[in-house]
PDB file of N, CA and C in Angstrom:
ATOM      1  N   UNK A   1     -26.739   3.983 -33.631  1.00  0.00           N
ATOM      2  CA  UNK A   1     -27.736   4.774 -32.950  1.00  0.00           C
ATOM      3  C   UNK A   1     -28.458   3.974 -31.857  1.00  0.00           C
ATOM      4  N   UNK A   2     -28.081   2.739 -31.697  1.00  0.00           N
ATOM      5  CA  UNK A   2     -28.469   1.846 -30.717  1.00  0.00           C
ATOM      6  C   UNK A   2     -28.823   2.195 -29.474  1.00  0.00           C
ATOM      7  N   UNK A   3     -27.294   2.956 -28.660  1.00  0.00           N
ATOM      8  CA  UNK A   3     -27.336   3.403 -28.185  1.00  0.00           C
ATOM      9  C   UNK A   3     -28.062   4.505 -27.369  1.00  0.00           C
ATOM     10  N   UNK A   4     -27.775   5.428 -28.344  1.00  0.00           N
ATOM     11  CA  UNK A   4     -28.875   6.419 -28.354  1.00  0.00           C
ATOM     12  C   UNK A   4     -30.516   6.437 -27.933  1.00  0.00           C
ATOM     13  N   UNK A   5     -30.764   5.442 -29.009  1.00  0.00           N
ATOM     14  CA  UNK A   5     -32.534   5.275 -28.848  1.00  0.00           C
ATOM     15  C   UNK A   5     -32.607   4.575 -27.352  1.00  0.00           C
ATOM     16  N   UNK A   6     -31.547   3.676 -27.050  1.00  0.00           N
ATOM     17  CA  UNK A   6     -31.956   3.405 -25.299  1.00  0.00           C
ATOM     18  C   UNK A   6     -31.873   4.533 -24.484  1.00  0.00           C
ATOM     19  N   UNK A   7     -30.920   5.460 -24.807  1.00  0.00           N
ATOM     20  CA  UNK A   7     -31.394   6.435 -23.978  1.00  0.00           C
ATOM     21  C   UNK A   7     -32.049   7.541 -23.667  1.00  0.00           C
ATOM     22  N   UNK A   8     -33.151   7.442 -25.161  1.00  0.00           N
ATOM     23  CA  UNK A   8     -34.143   8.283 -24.809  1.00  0.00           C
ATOM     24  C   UNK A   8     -35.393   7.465 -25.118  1.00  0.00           C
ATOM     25  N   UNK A   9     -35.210   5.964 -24.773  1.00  0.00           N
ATOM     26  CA  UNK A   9     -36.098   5.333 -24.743  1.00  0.00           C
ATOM     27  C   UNK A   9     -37.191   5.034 -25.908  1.00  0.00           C
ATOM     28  N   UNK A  10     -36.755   5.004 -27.332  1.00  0.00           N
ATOM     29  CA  UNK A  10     -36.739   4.683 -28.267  1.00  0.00           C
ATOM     30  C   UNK A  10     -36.128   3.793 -29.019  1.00  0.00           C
ATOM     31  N   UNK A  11     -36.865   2.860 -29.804  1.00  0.00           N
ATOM     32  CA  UNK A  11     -36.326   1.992 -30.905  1.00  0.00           C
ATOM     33  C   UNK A  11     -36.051   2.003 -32.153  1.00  0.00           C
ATOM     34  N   UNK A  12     -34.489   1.296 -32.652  1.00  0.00           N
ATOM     35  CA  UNK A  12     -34.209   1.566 -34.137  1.00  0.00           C
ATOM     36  C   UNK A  12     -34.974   1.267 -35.129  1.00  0.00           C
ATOM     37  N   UNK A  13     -34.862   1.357 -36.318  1.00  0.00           N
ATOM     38  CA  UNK A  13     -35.920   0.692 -37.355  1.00  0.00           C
ATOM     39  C   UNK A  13     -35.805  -0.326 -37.256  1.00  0.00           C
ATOM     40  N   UNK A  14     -34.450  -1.042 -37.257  1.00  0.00           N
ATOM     41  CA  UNK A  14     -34.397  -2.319 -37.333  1.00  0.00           C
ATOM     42  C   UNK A  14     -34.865  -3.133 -36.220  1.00  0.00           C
ATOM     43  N   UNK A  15     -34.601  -2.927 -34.911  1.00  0.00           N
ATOM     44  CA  UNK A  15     -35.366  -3.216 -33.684  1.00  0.00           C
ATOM     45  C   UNK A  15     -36.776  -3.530 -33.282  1.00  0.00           C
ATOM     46  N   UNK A  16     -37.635  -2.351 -34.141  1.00  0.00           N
ATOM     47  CA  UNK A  16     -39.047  -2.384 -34.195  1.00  0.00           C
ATOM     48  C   UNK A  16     -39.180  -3.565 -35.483  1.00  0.00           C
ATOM     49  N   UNK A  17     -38.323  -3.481 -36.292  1.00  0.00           N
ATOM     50  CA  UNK A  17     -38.691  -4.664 -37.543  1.00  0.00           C
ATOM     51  C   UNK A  17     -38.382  -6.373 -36.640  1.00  0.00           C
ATOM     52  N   UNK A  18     -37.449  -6.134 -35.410  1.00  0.00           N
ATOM     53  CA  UNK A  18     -37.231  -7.664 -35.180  1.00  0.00           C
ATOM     54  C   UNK A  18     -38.470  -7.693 -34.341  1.00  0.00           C
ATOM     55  N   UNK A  19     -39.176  -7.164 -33.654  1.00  0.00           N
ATOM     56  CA  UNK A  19     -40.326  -6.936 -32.866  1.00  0.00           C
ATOM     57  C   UNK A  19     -40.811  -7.508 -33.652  1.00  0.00           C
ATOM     58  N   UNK A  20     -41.353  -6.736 -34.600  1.00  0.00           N
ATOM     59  CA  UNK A  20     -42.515  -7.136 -35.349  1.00  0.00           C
ATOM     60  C   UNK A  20     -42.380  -8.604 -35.983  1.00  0.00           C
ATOM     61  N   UNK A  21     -41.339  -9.206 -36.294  1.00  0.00           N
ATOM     62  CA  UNK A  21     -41.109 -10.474 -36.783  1.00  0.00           C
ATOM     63  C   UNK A  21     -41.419 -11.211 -36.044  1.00  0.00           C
ATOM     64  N   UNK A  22     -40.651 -11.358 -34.656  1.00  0.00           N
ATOM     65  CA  UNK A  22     -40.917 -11.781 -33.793  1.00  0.00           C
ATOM     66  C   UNK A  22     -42.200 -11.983 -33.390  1.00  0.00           C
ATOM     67  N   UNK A  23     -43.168 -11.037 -33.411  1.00  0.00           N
ATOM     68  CA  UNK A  23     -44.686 -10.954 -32.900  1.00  0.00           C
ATOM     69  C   UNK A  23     -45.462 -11.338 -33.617  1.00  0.00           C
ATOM     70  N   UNK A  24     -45.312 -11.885 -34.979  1.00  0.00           N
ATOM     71  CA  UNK A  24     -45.110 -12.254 -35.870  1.00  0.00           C
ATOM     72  C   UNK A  24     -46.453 -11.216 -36.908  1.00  0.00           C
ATOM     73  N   UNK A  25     -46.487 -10.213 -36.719  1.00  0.00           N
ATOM     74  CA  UNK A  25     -47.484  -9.376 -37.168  1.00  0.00           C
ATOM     75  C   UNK A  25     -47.724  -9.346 -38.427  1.00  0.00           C
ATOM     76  N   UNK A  26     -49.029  -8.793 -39.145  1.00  0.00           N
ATOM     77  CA  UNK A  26     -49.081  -9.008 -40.637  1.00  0.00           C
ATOM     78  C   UNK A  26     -48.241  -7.723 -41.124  1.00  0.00           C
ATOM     79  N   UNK A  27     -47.855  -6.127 -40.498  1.00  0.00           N
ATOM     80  CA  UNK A  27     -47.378  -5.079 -40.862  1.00  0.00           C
ATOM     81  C   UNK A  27     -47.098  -4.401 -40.436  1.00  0.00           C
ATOM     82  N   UNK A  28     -45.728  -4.120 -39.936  1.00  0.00           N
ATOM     83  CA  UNK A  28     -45.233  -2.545 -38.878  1.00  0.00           C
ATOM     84  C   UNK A  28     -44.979  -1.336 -39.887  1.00  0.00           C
ATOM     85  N   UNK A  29     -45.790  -0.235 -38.794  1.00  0.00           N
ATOM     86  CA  UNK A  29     -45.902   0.929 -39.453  1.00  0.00           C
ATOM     87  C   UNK A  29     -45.252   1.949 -38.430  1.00  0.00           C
ATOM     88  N   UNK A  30     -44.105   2.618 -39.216  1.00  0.00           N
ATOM     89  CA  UNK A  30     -42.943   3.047 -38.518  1.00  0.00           C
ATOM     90  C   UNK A  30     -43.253   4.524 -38.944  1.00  0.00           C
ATOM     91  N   UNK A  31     -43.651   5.529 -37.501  1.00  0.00           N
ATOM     92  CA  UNK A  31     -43.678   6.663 -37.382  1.00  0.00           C
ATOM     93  C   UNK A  31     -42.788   7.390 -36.701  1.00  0.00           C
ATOM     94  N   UNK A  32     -43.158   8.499 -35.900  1.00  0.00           N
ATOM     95  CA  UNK A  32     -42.463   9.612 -34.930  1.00  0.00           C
ATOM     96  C   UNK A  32     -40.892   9.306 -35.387  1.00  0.00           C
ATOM     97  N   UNK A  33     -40.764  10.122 -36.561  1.00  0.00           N
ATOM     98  CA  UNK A  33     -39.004   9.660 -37.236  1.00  0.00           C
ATOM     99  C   UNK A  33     -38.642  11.022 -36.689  1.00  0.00           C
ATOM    100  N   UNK A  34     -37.263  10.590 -36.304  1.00  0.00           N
ATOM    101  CA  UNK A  34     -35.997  11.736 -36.163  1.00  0.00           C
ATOM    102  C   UNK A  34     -35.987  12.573 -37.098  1.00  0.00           C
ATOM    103  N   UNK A  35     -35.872  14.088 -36.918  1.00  0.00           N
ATOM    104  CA  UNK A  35     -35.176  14.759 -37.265  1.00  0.00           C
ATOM    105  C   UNK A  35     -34.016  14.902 -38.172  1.00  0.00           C
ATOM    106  N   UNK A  36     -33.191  13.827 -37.685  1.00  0.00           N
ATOM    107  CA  UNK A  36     -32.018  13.715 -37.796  1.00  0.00           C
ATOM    108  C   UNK A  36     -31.871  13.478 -39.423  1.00  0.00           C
ATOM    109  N   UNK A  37     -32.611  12.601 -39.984  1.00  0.00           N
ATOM    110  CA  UNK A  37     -32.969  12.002 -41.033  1.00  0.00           C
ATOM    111  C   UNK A  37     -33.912  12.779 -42.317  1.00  0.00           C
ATOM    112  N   UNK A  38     -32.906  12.754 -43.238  1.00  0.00           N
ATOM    113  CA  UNK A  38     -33.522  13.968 -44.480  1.00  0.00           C
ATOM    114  C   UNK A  38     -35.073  13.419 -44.703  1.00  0.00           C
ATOM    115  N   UNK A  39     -34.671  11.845 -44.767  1.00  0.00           N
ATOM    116  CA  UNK A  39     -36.121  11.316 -45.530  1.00  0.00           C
ATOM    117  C   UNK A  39     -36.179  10.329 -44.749  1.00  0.00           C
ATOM    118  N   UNK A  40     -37.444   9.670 -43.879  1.00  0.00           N
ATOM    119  CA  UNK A  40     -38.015   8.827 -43.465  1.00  0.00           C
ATOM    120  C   UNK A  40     -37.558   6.991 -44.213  1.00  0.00           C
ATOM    121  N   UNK A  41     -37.222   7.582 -45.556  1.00  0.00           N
ATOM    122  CA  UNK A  41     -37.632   6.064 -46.832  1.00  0.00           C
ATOM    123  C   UNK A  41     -35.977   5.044 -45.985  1.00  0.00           C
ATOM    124  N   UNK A  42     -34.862   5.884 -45.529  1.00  0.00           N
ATOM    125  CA  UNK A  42     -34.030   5.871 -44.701  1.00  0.00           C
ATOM    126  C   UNK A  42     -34.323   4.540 -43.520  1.00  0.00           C
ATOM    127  N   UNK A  43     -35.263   5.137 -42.836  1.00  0.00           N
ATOM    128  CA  UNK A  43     -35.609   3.982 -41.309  1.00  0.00           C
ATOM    129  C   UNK A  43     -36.511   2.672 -42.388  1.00  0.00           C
ATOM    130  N   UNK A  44     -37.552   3.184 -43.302  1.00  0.00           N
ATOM    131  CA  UNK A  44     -38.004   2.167 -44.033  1.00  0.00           C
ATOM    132  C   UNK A  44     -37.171   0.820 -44.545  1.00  0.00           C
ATOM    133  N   UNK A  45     -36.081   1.477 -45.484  1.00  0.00           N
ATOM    134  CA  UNK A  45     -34.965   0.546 -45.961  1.00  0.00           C
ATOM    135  C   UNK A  45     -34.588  -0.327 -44.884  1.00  0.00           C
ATOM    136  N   UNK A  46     -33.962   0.490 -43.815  1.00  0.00           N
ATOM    137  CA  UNK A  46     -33.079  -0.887 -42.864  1.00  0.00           C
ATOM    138  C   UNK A  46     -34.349  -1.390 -42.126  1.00  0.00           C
ATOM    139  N   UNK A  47     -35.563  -0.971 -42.151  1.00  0.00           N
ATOM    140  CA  UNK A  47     -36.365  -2.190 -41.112  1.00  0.00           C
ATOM    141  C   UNK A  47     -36.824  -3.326 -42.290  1.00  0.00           C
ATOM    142  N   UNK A  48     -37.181  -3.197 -43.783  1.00  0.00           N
ATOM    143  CA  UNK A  48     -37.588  -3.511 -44.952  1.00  0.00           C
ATOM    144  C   UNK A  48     -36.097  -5.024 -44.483  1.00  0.00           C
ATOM    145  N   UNK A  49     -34.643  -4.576 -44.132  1.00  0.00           N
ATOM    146  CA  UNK A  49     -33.781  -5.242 -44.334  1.00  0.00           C
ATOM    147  C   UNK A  49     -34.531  -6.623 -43.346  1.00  0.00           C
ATOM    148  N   UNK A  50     -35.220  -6.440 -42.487  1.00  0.00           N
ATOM    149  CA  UNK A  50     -35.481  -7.610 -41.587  1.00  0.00           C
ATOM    150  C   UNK A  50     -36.964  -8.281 -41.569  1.00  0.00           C
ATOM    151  N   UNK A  51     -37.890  -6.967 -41.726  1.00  0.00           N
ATOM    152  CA  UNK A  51     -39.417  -7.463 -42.228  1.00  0.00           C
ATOM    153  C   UNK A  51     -39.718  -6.653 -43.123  1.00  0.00           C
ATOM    154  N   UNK A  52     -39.986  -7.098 -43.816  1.00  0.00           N
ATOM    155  CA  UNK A  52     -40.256  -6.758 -45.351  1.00  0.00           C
ATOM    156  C   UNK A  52     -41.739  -6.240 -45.705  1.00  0.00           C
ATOM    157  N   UNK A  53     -42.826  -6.697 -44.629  1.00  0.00           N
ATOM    158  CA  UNK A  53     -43.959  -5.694 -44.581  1.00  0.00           C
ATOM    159  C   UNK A  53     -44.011  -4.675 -43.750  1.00  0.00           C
ATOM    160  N   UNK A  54     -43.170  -4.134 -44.134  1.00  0.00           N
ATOM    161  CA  UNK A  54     -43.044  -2.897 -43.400  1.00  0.00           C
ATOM    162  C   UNK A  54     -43.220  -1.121 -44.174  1.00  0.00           C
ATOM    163  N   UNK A  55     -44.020  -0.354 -43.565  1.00  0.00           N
ATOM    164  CA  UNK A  55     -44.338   1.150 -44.147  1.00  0.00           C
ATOM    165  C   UNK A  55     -44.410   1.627 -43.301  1.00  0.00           C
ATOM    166  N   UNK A  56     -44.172   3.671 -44.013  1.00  0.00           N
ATOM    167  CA  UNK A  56     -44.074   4.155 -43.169  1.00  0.00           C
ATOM    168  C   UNK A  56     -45.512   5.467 -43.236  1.00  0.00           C
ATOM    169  N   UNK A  57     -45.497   5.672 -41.997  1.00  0.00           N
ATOM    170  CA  UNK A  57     -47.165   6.127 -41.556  1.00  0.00           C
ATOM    171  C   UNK A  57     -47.042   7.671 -41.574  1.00  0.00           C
ATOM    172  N   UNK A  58     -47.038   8.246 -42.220  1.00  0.00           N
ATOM    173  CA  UNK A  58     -47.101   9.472 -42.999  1.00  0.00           C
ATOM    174  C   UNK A  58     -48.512  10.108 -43.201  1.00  0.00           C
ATOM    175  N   UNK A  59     -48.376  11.353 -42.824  1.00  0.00           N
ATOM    176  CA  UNK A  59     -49.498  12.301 -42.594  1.00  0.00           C
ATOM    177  C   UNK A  59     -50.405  11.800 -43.557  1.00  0.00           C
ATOM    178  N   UNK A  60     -51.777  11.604 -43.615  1.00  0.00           N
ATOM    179  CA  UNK A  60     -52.815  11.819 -44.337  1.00  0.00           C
ATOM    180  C   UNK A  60     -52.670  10.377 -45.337  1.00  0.00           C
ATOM    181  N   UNK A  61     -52.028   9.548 -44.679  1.00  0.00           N
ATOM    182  CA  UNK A  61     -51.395   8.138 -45.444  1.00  0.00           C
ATOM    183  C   UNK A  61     -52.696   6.964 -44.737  1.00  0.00           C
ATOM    184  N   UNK A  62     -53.764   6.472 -45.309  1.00  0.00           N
ATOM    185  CA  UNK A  62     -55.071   5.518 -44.674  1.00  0.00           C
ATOM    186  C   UNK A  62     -54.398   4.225 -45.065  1.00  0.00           C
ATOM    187  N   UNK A  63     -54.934   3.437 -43.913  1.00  0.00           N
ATOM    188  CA  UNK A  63     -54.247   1.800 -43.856  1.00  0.00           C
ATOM    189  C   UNK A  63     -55.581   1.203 -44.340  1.00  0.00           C
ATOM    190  N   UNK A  64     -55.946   0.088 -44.515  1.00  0.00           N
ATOM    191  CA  UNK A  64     -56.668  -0.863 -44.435  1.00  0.00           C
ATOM    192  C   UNK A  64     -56.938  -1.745 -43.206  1.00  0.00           C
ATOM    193  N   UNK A  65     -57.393  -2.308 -42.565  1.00  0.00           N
ATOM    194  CA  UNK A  65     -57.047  -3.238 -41.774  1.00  0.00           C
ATOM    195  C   UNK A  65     -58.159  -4.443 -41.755  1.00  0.00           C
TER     196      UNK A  65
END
């Protein structure tokens, strides 16, 4: 889907998870999910595969910060 998300100018889960590693952040919170995808827990898993503090930001879902 690599592909894809460049061309509508969007990033994979895993992409936003190397971001976030990279940036070296305390927690990426992965919203505006496709359609495409029965269940969100989906983009969670493969970004979880690269940063591991990672959730997903779901209606009526409060962070801490």
């Amino acid at each position: 889907m690599v592909d894809f998300a460049e061309q509508t100018f969007h990033s994979t889960s895993v992409q936003a998870a190397e971001i976030a590693r990279q940036a070296e952040v305390g927690k990426l919170l992965i919203g505006h999910f496709s359609s495409r995808y029965k269940s969100p827990e989906v983009l969670l898993n493969e970004a979880k595969t690269v940063f591991q503090s990672t959730e997903l930001a779901l209606d009526d879902k409060k962070f801490l910060v």
